[in-house]
N, C-alpha and C. Protein backbone atom coordinates (compact mmCIF):
# COMPACT_ATOMS: atom_id res chain seq x y z
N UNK A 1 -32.15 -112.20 -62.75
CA UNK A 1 -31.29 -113.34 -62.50
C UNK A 1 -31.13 -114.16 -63.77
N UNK A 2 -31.83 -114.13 -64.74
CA UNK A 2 -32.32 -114.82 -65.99
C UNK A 2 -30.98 -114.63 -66.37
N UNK A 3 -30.68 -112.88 -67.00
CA UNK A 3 -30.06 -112.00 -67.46
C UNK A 3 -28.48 -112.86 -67.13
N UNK A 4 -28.28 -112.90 -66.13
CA UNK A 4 -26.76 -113.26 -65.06
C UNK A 4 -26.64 -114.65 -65.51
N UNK A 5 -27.73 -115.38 -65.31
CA UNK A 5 -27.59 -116.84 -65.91
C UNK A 5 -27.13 -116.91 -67.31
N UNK A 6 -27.72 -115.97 -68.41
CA UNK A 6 -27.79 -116.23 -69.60
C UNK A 6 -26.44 -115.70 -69.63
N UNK A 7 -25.64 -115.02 -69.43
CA UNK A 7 -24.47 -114.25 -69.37
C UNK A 7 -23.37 -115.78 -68.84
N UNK A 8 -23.73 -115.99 -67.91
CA UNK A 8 -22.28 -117.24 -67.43
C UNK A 8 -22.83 -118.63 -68.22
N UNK A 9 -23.68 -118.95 -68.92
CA UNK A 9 -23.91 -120.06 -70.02
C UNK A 9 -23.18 -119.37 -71.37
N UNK A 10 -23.33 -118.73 -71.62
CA UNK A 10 -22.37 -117.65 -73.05
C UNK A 10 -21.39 -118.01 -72.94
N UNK A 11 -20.96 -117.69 -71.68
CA UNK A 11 -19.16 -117.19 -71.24
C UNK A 11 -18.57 -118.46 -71.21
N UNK A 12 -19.45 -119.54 -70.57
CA UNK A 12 -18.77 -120.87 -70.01
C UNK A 12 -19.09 -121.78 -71.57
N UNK A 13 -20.03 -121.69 -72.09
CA UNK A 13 -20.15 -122.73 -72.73
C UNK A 13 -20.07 -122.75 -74.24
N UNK A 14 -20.16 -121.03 -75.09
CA UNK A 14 -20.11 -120.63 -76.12
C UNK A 14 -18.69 -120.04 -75.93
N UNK A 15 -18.61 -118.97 -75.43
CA UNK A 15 -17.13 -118.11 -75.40
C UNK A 15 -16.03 -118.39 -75.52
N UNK A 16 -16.03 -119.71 -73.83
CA UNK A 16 -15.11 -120.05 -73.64
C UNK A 16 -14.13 -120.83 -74.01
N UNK A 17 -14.94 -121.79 -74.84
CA UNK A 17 -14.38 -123.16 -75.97
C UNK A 17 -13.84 -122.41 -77.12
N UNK A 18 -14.58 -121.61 -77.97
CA UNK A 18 -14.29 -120.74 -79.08
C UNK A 18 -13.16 -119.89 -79.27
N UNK A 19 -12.69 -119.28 -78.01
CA UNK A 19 -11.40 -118.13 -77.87
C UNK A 19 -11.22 -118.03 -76.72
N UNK A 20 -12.11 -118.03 -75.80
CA UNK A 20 -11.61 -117.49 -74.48
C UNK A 20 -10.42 -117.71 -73.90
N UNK A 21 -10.25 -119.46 -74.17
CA UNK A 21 -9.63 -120.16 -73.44
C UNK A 21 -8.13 -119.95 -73.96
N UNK A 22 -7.83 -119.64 -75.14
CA UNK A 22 -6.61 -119.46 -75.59
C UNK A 22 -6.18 -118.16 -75.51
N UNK A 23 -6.98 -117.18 -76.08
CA UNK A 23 -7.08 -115.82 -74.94
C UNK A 23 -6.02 -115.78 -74.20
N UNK A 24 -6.77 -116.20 -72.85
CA UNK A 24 -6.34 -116.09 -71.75
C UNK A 24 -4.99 -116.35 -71.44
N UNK A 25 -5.28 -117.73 -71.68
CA UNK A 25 -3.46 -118.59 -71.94
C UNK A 25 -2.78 -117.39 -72.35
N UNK A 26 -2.72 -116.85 -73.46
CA UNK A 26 -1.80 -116.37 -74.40
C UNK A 26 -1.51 -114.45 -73.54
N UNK A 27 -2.22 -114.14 -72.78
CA UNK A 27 -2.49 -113.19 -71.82
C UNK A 27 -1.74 -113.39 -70.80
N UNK A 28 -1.54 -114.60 -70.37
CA UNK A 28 -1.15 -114.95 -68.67
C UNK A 28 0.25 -114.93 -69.18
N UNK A 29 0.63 -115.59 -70.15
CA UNK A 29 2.20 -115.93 -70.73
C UNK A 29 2.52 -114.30 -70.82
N UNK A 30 1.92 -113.65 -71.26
CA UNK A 30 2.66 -111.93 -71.92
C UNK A 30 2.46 -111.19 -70.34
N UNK A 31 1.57 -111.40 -69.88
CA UNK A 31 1.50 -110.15 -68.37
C UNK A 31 0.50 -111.17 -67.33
N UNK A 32 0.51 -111.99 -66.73
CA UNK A 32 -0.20 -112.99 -65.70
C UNK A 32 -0.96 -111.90 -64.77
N UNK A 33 -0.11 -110.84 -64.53
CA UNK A 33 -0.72 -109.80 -63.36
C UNK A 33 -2.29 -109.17 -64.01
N UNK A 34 -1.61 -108.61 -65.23
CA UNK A 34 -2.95 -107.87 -65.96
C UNK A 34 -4.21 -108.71 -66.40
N UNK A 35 -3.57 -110.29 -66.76
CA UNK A 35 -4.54 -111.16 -66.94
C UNK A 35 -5.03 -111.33 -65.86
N UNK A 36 -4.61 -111.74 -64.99
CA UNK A 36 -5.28 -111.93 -63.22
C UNK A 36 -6.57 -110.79 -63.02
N UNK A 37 -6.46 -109.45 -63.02
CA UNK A 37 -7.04 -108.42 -63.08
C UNK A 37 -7.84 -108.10 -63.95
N UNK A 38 -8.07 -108.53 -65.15
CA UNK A 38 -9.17 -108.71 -65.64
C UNK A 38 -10.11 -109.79 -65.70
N UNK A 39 -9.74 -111.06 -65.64
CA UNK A 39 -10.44 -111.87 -64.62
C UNK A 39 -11.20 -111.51 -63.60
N UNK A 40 -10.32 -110.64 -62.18
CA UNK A 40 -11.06 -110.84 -61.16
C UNK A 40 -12.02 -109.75 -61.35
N UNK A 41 -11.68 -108.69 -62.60
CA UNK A 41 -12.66 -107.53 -62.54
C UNK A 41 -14.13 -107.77 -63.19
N UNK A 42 -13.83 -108.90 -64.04
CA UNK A 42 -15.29 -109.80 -64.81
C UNK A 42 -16.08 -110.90 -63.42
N UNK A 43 -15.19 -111.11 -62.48
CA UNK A 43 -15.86 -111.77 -61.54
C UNK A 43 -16.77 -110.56 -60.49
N UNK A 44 -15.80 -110.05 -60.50
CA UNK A 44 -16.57 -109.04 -59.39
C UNK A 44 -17.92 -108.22 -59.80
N UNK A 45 -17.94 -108.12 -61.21
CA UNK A 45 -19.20 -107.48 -62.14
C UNK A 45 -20.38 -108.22 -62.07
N UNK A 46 -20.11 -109.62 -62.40
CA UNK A 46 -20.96 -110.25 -62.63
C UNK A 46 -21.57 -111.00 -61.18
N UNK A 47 -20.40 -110.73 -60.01
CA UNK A 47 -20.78 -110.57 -59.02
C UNK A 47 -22.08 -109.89 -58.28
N UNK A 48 -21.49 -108.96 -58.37
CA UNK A 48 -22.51 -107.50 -58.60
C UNK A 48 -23.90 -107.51 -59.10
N UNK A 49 -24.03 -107.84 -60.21
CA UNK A 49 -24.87 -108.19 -61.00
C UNK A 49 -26.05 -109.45 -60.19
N UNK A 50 -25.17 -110.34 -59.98
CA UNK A 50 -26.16 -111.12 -59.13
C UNK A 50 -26.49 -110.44 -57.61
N UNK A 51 -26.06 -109.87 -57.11
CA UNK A 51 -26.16 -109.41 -55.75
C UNK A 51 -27.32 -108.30 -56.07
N UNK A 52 -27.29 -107.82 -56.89
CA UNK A 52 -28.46 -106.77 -57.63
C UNK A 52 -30.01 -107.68 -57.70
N UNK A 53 -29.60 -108.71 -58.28
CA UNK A 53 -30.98 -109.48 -58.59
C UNK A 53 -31.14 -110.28 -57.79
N UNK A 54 -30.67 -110.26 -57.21
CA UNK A 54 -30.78 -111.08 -55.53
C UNK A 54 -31.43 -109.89 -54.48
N UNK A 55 -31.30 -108.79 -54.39
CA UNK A 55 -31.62 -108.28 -53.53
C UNK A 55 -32.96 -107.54 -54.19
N UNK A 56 -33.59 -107.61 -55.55
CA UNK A 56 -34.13 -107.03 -55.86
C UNK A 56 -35.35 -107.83 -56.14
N UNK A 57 -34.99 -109.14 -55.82
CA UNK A 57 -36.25 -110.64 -55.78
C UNK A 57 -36.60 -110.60 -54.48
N UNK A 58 -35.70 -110.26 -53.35
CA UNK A 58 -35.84 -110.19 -52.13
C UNK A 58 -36.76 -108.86 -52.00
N UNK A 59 -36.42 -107.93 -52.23
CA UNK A 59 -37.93 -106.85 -52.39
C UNK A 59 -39.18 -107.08 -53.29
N UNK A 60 -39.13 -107.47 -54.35
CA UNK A 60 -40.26 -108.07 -54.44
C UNK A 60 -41.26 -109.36 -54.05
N UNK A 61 -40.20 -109.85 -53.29
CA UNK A 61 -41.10 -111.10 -52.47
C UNK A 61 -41.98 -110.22 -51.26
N UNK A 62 -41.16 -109.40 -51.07
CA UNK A 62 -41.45 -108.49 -49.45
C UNK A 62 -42.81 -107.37 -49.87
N UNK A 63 -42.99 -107.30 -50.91
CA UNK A 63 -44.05 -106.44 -51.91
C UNK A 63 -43.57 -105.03 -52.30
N UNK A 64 -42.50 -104.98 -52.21
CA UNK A 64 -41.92 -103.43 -52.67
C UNK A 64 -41.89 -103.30 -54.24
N UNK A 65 -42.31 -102.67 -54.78
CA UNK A 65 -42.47 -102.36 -55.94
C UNK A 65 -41.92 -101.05 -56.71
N UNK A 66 -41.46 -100.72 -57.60
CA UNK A 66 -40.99 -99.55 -57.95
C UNK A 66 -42.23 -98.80 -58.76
């Protein structure tokens, strides 16, 4: 979960000020659809990603161990 945290502090607070943000803009103006879609495909990852370490704190609370 560390991992997922340290990943959306990058994105939100280093990345996003630096380029992201104009990026994007400059993405949505040329194709909004394709920009949309890579958006929702970075949400759904990092989605993922937490649903991974969420379910994998939940087995180790329960004592499952690999």
């Amino acid at each position: 979960m560390t991992f997922v945290w340290a990943i959306f502090t990058l994105v939100l607070f280093v990345l996003e000020p630096l380029f992201l943000h104009k990026w994007f803009h400059k993405q949505a103006i040329e194709n909004n659809d394709k920009a949309f879609q890579v958006l929702q495909t970075m949400h759904i990852v990092l989605f993922s990603l937490s649903l991974l370490a969420i379910a994998g704190a939940i087995a180790g609370a329960h004592g499952f161990s690999f």
